[in-house]
Protein backbone atom coordinates (compact mmCIF):
# COMPACT_ATOMS: atom_id res chain seq x y z
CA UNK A 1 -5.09 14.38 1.30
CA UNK A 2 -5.86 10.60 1.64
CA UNK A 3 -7.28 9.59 4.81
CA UNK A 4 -3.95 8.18 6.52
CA UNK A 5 -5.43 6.36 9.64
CA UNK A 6 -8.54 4.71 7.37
CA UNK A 7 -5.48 3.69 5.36
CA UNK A 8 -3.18 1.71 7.86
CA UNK A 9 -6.47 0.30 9.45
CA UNK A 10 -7.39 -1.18 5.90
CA UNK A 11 -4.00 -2.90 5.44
CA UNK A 12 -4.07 -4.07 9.01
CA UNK A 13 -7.25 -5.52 8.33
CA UNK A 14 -6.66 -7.27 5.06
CA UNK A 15 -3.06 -8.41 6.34
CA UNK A 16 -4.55 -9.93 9.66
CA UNK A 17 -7.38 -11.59 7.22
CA UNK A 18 -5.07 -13.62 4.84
CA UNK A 19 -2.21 -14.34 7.71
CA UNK A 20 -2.14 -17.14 10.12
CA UNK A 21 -2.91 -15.67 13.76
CA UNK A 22 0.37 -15.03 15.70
CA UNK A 23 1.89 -13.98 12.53
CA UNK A 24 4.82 -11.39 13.09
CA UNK A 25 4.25 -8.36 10.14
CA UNK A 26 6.71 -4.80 9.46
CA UNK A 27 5.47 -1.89 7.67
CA UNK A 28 7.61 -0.09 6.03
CA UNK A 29 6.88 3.48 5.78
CA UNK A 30 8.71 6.90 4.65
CA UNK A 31 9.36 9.23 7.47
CA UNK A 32 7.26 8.98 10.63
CA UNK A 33 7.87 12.65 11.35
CA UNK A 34 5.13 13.30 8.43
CA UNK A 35 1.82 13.04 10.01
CA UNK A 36 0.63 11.52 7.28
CA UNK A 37 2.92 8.17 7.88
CA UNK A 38 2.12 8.45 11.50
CA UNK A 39 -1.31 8.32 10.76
CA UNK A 40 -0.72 5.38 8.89
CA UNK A 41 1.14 3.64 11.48
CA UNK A 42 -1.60 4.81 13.83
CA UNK A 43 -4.08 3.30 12.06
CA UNK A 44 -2.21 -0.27 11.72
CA UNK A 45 -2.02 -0.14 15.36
CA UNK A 46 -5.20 0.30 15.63
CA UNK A 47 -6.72 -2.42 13.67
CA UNK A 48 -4.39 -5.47 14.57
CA UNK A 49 -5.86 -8.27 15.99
CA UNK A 50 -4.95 -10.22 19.21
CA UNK A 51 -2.57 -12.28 18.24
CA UNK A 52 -0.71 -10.67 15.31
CA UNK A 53 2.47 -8.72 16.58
CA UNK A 54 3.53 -5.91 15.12
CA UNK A 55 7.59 -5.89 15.46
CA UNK A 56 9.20 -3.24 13.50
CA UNK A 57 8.60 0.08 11.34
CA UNK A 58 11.24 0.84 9.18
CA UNK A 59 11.60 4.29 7.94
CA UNK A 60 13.09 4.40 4.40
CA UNK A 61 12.69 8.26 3.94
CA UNK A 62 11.16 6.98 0.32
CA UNK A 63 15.26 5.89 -1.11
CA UNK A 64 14.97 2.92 -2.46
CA UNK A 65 18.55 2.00 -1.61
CA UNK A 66 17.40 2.73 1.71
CA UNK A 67 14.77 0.39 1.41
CA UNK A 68 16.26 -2.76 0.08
CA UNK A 69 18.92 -2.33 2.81
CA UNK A 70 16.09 -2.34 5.14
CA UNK A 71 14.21 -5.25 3.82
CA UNK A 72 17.30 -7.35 3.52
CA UNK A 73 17.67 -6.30 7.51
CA UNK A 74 14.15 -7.02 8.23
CA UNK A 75 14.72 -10.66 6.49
CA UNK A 76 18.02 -11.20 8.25
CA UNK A 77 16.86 -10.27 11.86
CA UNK A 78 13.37 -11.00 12.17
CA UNK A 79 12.18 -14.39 12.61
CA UNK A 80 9.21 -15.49 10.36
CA UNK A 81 7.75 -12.28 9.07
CA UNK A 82 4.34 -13.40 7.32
CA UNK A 83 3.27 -9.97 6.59
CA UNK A 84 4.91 -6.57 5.26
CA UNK A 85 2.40 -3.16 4.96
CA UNK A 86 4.35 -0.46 2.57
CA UNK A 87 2.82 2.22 3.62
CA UNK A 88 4.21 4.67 1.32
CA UNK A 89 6.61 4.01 -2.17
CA UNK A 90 9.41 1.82 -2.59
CA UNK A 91 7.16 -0.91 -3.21
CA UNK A 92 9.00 -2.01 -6.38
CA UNK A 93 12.20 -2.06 -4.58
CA UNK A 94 11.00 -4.20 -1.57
CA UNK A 95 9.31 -6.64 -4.00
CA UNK A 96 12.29 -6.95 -5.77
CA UNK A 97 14.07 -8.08 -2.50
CA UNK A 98 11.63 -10.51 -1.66
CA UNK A 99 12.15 -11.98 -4.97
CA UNK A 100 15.50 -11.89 -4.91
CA UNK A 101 15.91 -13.78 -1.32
CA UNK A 102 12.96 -16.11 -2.92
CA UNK A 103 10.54 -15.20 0.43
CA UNK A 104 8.02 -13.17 -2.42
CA UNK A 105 5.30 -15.98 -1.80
CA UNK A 106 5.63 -16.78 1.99
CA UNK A 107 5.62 -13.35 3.24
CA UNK A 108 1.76 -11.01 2.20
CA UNK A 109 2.02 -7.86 1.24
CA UNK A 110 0.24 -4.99 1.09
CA UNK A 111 1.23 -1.79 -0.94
CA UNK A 112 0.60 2.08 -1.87
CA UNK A 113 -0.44 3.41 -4.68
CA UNK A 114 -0.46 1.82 -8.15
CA UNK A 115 1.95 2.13 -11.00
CA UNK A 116 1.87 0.27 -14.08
CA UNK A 117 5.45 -1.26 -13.24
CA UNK A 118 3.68 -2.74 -10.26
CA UNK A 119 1.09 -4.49 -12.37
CA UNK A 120 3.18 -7.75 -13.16
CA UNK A 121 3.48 -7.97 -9.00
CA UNK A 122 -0.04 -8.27 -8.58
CA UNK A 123 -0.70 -10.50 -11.19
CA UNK A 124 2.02 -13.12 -10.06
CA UNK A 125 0.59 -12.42 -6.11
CA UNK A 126 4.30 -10.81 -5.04
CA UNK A 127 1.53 -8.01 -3.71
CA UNK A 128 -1.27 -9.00 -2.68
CA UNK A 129 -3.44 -6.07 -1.96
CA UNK A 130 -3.26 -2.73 -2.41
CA UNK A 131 -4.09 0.68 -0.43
CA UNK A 132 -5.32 2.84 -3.49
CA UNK A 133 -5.30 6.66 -2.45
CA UNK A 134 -6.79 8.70 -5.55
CA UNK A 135 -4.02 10.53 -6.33
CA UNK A 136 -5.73 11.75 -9.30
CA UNK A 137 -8.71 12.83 -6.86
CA UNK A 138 -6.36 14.32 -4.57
CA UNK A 139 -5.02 16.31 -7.37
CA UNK A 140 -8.17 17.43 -8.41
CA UNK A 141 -9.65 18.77 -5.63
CA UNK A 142 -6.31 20.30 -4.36
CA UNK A 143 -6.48 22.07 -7.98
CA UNK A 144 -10.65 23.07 -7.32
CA UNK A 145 -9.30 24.46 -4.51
CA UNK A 146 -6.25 26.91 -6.07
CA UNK A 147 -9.46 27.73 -8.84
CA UNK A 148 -11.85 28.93 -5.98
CA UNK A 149 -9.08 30.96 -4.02
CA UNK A 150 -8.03 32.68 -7.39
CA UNK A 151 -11.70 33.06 -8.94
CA UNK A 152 -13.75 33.93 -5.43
CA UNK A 153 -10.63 34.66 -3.16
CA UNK A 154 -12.40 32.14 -0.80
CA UNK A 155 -10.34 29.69 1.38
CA UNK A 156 -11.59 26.77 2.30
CA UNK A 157 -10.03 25.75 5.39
CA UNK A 158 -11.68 22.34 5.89
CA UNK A 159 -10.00 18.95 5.91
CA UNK A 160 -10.57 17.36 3.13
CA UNK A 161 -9.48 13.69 3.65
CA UNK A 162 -10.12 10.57 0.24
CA UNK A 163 -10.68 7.41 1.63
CA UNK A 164 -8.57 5.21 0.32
CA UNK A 165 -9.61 1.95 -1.67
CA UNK A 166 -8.22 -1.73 -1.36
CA UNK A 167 -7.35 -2.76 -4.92
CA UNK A 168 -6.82 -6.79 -5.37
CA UNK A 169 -5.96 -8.80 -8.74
CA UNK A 170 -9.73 -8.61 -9.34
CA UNK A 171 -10.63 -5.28 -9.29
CA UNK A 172 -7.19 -3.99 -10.36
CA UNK A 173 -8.90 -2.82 -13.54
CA UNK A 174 -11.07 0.24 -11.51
CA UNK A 175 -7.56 1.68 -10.44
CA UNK A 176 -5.61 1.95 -13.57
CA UNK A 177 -6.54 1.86 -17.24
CA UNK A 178 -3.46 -0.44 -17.84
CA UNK A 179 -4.48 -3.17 -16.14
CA UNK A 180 -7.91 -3.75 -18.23
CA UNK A 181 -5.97 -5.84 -21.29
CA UNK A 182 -5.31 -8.08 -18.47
CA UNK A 183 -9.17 -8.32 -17.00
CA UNK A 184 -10.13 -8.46 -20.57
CA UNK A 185 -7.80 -11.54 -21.80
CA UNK A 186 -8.87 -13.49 -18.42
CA UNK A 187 -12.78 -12.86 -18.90
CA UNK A 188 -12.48 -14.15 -22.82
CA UNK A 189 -10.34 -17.29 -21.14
CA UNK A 190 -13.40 -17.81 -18.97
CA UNK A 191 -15.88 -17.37 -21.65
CA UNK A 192 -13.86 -20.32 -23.63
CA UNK A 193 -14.35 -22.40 -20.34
């Protein structure tokens, strides 16, 4: 599993870099009754510095009607939020909000995971970071692990915890394969330069 706490201190950190001090910031998270979002929420805490106020976590238990309900609440009742961390999915949806109330360039954000439908929301800096967690790595060794139980009947009953990775519009390429006719068309544009 990703390493939950190293993840909500890396989105603290990056959030606190690019926002003004005494900015007010939510996270939005699935469920905190899954260790794994605790952890996350944890690690946020954790990381903020003096000066930045964390006001609200808003569980969404991953709906995305849930979620834009939320984020339309969040808008509504707290004053001047520079910062959003989604710590788990529903980033499309929340995006889509901040569009929508025309707030998707005044408030940072800092997502989960990358899709390909999230790719157009990096590139127009709606999101402006994200917390990559190796799913694919997760899989994998999850799936090493199945392999040794059924070939050696060994269990191997150590954490094993991914670190997760902050992706940006410049490195967005290293995350997913979509993204590189995107890197490619702006290095030729700089080669014309």
């Amino acid at each position: 599993r990703v390493n939950a706490h190293m993840a909500g201190r890396l989105a603290s950190e990056i959030l606190c870099y690019i926002t003004p001090a005494e900015s007010n910031l939510v996270i939005f998270i699935g469920d905190l009754s899954i260790l794994e979002h605790r952890e996350k929420v944890e690690g946020f805490k954790s990381e903020l510095l003096k000066g930045h106020h964390l006001l609200q976590t808003y569980e969404t238990h991953d709906e995305p009607e849930v979620a834009a309900l939320l984020t339309k609440k969040a808008l509504r009742e707290i004053p001047n939020i520079q910062g959003i961390y989604i710590a788990t999915g529903n980033s499309l949806t929340i995006c889509d909000v901040l569009k929508n109330e025309k707030v998707d360039h005044k408030i940072k954000v800092i997502a989960t995971d990358l899709y390909d439908t999230m790719i157009p929301y990096i590139q127009d800096r709606t999101i402006n970071a994200i917390i990559y967690q190796h799913p694919g790595e997760q899989g994998r060794k999850a799936i090493m692990q199945c392999y040794r139980y059924i070939i050696d009947r060994s269990i191997d009953t150590s954490q094993v915890l991914i670190n997760p990775r902050a992706v940006f519009r410049s490195n967005l390429w290293i995350a997913i394969p979509a993204a590189a006719p995107y890197v490619l068309i702006c290095a030729e544009g700089l080669s014309r330069i």
